[in-house]
PDB file of N, CA and C in Angstrom:
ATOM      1  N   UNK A   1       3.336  71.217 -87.887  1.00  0.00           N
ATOM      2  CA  UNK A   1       4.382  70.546 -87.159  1.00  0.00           C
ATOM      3  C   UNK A   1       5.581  71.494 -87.082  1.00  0.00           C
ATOM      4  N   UNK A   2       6.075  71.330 -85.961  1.00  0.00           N
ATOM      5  CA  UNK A   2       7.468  72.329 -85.876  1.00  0.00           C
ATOM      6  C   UNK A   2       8.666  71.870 -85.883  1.00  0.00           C
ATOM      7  N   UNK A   3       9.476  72.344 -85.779  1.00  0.00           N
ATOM      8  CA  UNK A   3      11.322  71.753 -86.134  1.00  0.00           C
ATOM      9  C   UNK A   3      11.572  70.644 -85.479  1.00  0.00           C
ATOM     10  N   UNK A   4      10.693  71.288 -83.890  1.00  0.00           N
ATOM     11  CA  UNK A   4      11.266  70.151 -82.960  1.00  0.00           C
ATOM     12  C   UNK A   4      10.730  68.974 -82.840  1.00  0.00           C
ATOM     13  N   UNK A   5       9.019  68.669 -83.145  1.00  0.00           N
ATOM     14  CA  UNK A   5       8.474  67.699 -83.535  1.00  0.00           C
ATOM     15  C   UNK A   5       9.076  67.163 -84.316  1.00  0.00           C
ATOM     16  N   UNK A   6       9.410  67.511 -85.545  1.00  0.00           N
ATOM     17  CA  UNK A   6      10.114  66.818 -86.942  1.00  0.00           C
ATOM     18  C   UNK A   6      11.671  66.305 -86.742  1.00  0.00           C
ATOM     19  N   UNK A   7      12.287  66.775 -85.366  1.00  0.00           N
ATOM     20  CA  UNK A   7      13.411  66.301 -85.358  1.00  0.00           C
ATOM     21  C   UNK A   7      12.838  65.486 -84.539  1.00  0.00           C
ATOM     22  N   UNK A   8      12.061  65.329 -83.760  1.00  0.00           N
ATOM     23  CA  UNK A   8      11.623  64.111 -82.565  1.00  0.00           C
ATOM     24  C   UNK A   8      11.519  62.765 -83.685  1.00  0.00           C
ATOM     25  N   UNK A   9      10.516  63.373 -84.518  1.00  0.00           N
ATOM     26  CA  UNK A   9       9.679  62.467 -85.309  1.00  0.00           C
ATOM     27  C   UNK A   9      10.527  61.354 -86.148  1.00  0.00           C
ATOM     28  N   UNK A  10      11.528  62.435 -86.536  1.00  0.00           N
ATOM     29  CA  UNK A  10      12.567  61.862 -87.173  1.00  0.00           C
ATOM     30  C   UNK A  10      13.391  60.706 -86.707  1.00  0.00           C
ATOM     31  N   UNK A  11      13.786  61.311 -85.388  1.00  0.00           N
ATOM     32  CA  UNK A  11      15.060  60.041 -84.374  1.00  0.00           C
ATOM     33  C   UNK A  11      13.791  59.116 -84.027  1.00  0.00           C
ATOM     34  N   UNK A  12      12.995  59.203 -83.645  1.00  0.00           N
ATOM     35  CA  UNK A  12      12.263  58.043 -83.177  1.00  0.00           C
ATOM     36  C   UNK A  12      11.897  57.171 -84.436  1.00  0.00           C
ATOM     37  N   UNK A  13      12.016  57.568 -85.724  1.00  0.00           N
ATOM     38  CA  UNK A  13      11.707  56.875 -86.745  1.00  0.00           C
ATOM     39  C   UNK A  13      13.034  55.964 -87.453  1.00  0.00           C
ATOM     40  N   UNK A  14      14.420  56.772 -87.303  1.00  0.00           N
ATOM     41  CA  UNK A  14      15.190  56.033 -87.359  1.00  0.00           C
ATOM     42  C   UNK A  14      15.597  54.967 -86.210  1.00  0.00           C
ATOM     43  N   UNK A  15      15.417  55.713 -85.112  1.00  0.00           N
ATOM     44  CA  UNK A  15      15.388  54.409 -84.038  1.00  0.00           C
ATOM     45  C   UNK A  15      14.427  52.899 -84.621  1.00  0.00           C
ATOM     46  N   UNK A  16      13.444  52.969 -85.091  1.00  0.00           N
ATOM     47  CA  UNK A  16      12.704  52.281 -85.616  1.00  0.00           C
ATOM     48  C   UNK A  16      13.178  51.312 -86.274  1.00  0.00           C
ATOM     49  N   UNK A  17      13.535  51.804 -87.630  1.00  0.00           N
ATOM     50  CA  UNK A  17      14.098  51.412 -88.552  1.00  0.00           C
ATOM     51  C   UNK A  17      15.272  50.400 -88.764  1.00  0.00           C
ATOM     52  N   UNK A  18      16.502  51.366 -87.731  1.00  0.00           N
ATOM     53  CA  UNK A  18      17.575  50.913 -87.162  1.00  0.00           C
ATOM     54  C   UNK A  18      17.517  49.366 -86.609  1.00  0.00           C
ATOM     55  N   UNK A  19      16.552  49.232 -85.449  1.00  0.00           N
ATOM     56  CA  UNK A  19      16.242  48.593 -84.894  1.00  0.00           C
ATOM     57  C   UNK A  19      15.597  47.652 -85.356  1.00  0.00           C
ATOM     58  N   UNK A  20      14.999  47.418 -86.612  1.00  0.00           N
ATOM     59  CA  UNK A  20      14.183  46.187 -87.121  1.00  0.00           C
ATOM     60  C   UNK A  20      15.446  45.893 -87.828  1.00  0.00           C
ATOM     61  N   UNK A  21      16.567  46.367 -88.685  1.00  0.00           N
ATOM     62  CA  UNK A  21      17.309  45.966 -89.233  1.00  0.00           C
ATOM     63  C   UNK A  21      18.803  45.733 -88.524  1.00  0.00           C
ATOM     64  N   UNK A  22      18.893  45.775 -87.369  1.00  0.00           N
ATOM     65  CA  UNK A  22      20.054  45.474 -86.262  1.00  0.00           C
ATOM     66  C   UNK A  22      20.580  43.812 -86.833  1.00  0.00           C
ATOM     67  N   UNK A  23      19.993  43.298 -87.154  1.00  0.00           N
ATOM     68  CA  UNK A  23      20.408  41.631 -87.134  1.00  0.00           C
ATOM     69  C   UNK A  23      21.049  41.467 -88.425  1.00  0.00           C
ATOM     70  N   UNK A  24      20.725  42.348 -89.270  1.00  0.00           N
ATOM     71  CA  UNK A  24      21.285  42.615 -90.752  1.00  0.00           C
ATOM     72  C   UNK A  24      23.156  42.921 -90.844  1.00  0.00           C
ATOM     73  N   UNK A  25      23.457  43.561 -90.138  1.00  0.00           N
ATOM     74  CA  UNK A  25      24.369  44.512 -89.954  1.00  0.00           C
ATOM     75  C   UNK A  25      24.621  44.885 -88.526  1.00  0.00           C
ATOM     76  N   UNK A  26      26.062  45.127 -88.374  1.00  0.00           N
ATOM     77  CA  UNK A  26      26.659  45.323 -87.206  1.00  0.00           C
ATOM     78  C   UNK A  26      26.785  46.992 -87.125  1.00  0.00           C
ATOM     79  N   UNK A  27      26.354  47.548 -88.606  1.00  0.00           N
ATOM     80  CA  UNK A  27      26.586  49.054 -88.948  1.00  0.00           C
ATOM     81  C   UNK A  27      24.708  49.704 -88.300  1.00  0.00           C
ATOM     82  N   UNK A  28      23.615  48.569 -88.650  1.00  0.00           N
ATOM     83  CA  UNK A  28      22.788  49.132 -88.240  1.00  0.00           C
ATOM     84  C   UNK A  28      22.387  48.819 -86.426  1.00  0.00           C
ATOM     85  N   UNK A  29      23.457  48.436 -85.576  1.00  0.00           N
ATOM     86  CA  UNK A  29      23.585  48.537 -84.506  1.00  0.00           C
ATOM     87  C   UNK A  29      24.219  49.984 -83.863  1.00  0.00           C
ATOM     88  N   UNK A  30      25.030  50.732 -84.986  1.00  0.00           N
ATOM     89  CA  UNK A  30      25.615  51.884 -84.367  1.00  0.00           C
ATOM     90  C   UNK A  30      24.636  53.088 -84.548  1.00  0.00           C
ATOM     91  N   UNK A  31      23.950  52.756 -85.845  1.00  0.00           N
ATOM     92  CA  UNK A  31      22.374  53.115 -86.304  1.00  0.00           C
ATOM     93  C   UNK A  31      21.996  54.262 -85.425  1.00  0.00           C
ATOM     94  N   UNK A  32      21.188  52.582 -84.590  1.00  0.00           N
ATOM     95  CA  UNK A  32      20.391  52.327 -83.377  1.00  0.00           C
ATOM     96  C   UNK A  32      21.173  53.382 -82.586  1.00  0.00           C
ATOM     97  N   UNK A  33      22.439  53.221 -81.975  1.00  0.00           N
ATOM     98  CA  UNK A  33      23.255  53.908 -81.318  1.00  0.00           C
ATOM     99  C   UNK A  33      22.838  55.322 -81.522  1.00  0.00           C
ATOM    100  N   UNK A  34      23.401  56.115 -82.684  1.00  0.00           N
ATOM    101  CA  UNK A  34      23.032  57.497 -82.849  1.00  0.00           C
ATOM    102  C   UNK A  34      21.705  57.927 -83.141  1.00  0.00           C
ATOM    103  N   UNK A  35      20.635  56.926 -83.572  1.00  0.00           N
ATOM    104  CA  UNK A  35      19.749  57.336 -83.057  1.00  0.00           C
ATOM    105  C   UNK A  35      18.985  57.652 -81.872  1.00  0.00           C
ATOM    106  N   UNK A  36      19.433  56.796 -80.701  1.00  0.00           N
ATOM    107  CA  UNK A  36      19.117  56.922 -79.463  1.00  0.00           C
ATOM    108  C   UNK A  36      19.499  58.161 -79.376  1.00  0.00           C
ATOM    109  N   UNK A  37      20.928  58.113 -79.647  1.00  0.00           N
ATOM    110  CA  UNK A  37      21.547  59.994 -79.102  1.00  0.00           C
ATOM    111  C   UNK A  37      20.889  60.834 -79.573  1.00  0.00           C
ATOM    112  N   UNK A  38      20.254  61.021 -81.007  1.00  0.00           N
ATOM    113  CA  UNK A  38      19.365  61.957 -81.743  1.00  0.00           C
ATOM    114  C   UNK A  38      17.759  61.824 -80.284  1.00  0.00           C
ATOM    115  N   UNK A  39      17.388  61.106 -79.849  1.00  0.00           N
ATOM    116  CA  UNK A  39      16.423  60.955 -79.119  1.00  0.00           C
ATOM    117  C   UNK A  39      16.566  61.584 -77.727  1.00  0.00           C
ATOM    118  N   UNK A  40      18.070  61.374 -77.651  1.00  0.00           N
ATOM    119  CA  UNK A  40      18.070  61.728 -76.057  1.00  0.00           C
ATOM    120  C   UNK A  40      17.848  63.259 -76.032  1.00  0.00           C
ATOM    121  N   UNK A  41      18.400  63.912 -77.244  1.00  0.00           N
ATOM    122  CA  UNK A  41      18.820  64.922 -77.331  1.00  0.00           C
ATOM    123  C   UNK A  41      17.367  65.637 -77.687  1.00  0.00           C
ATOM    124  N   UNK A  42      16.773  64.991 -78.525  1.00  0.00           N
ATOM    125  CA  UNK A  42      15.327  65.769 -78.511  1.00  0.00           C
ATOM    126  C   UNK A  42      14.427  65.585 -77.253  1.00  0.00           C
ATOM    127  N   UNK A  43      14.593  64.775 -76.334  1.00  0.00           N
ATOM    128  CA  UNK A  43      14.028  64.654 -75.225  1.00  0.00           C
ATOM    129  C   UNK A  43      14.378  65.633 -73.926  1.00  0.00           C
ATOM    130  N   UNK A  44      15.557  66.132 -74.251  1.00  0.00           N
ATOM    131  CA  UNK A  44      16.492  66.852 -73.109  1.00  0.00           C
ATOM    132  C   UNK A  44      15.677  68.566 -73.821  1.00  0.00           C
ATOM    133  N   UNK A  45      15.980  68.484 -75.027  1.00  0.00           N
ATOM    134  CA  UNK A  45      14.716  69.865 -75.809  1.00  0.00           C
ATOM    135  C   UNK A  45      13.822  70.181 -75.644  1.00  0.00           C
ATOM    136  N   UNK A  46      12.957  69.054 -75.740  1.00  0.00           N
ATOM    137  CA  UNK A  46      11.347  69.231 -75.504  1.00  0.00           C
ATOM    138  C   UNK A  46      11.239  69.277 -73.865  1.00  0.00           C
ATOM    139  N   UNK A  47      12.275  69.109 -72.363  1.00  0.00           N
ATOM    140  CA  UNK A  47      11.704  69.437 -71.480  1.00  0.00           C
ATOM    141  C   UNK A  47      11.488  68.256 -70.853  1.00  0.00           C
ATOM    142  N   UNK A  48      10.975  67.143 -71.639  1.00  0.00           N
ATOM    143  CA  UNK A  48      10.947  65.782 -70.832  1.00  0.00           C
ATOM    144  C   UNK A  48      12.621  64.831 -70.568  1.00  0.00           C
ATOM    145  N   UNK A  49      12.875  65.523 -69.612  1.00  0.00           N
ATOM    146  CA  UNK A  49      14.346  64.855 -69.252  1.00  0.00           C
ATOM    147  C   UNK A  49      14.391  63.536 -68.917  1.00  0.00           C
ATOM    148  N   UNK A  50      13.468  62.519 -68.191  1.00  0.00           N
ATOM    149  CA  UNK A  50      13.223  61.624 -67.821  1.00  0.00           C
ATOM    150  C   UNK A  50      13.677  60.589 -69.492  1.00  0.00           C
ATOM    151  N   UNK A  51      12.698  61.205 -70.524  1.00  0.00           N
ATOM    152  CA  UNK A  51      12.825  60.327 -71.484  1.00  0.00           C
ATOM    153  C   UNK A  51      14.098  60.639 -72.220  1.00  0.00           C
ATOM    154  N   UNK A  52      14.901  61.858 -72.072  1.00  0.00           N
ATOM    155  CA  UNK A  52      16.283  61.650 -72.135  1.00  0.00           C
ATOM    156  C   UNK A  52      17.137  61.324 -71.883  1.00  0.00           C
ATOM    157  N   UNK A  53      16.859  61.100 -70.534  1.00  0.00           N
ATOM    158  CA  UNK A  53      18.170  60.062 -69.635  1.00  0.00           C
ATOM    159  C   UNK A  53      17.948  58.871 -70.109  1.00  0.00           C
ATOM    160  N   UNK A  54      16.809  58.198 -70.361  1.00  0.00           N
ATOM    161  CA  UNK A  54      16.729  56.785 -70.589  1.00  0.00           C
ATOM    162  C   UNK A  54      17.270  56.820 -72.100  1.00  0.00           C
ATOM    163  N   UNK A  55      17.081  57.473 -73.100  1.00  0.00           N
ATOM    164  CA  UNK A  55      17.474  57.285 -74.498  1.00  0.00           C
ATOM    165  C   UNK A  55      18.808  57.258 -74.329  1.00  0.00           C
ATOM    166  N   UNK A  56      19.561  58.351 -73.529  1.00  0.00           N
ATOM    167  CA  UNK A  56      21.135  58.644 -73.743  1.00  0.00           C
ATOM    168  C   UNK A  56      21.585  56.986 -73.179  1.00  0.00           C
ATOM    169  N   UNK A  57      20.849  56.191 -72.394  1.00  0.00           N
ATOM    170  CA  UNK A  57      21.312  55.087 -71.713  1.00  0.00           C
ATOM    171  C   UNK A  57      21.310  54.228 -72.775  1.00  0.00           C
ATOM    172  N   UNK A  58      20.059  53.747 -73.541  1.00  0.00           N
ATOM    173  CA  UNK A  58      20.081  53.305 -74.270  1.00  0.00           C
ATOM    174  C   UNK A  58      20.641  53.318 -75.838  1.00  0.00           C
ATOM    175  N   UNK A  59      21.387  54.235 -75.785  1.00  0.00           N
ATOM    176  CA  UNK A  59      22.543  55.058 -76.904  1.00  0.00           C
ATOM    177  C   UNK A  59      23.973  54.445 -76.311  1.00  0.00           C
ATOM    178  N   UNK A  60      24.021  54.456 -74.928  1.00  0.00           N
ATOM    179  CA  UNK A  60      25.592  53.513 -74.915  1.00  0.00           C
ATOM    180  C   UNK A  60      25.186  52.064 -74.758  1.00  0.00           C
ATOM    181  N   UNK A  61      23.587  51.397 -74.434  1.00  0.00           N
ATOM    182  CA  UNK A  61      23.768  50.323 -74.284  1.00  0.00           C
ATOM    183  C   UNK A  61      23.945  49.710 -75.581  1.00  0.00           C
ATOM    184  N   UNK A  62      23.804  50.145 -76.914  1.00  0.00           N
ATOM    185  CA  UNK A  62      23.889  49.920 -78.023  1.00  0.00           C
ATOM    186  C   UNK A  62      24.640  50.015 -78.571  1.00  0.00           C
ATOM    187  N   UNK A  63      25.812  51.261 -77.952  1.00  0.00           N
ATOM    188  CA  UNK A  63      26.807  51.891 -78.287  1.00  0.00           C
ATOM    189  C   UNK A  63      27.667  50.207 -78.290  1.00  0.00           C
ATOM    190  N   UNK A  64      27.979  49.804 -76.539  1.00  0.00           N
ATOM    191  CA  UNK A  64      28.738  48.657 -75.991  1.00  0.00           C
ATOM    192  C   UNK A  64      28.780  47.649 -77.077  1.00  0.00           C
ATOM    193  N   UNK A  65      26.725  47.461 -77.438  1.00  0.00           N
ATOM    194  CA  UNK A  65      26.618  45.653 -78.363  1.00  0.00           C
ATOM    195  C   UNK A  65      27.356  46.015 -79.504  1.00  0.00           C
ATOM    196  N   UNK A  66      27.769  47.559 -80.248  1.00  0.00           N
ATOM    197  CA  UNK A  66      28.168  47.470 -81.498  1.00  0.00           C
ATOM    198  C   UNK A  66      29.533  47.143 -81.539  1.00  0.00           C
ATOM    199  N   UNK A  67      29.961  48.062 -80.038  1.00  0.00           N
ATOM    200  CA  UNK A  67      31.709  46.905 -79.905  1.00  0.00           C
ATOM    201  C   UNK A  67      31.765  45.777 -80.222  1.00  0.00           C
ATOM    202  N   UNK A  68      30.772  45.299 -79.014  1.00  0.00           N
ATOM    203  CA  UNK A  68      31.288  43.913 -79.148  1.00  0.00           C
ATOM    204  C   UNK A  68      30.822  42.845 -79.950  1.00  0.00           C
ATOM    205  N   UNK A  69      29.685  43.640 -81.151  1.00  0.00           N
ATOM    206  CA  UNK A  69      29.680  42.804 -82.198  1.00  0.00           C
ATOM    207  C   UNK A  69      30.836  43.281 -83.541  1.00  0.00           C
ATOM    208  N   UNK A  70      31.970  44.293 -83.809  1.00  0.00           N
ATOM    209  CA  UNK A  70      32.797  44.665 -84.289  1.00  0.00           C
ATOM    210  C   UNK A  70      34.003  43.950 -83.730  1.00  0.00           C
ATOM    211  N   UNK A  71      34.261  43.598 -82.694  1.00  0.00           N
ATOM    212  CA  UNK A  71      35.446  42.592 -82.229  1.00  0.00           C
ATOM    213  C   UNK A  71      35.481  41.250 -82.381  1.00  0.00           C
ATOM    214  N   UNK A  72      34.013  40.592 -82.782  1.00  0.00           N
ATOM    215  CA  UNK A  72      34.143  38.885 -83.095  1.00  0.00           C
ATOM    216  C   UNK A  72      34.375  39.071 -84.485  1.00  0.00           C
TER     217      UNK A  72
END
């Protein structure tokens, strides 16, 4: 396995993680957040841009819910 696999392997695993425990915590919503960005960013690396644009999207749509679960 190489760096870049293991950093793929990695954000997609905290995305994971993040994401089963989102309802726990308003902290594992921002998680989610930088993990997406860790994703977009290995996606924009490896060449598949398609699956980076959608991660970076889904990095602010997560970004937004952590606002606006930090303001109630």
């Amino acid at each position: 396995m190489d760096l870049l696999t293991a950093f793929g392997l990695f954000a997609v695993t905290a995305m994971l993680v993040s994401y089963a425990l989102e309802a726990r915590s308003a902290w594992f919503t921002l998680a989610f957040a930088a993990a997406c960005a860790l994703g977009s960013a290995y996606g924009f690396m490896q060449g598949a841009w398609p699956f980076g644009l959608v991660e970076a999207i889904w990095a602010m749509v997560a970004l937004a819910k952590w606002r606006g679960r930090i303001s109630n």
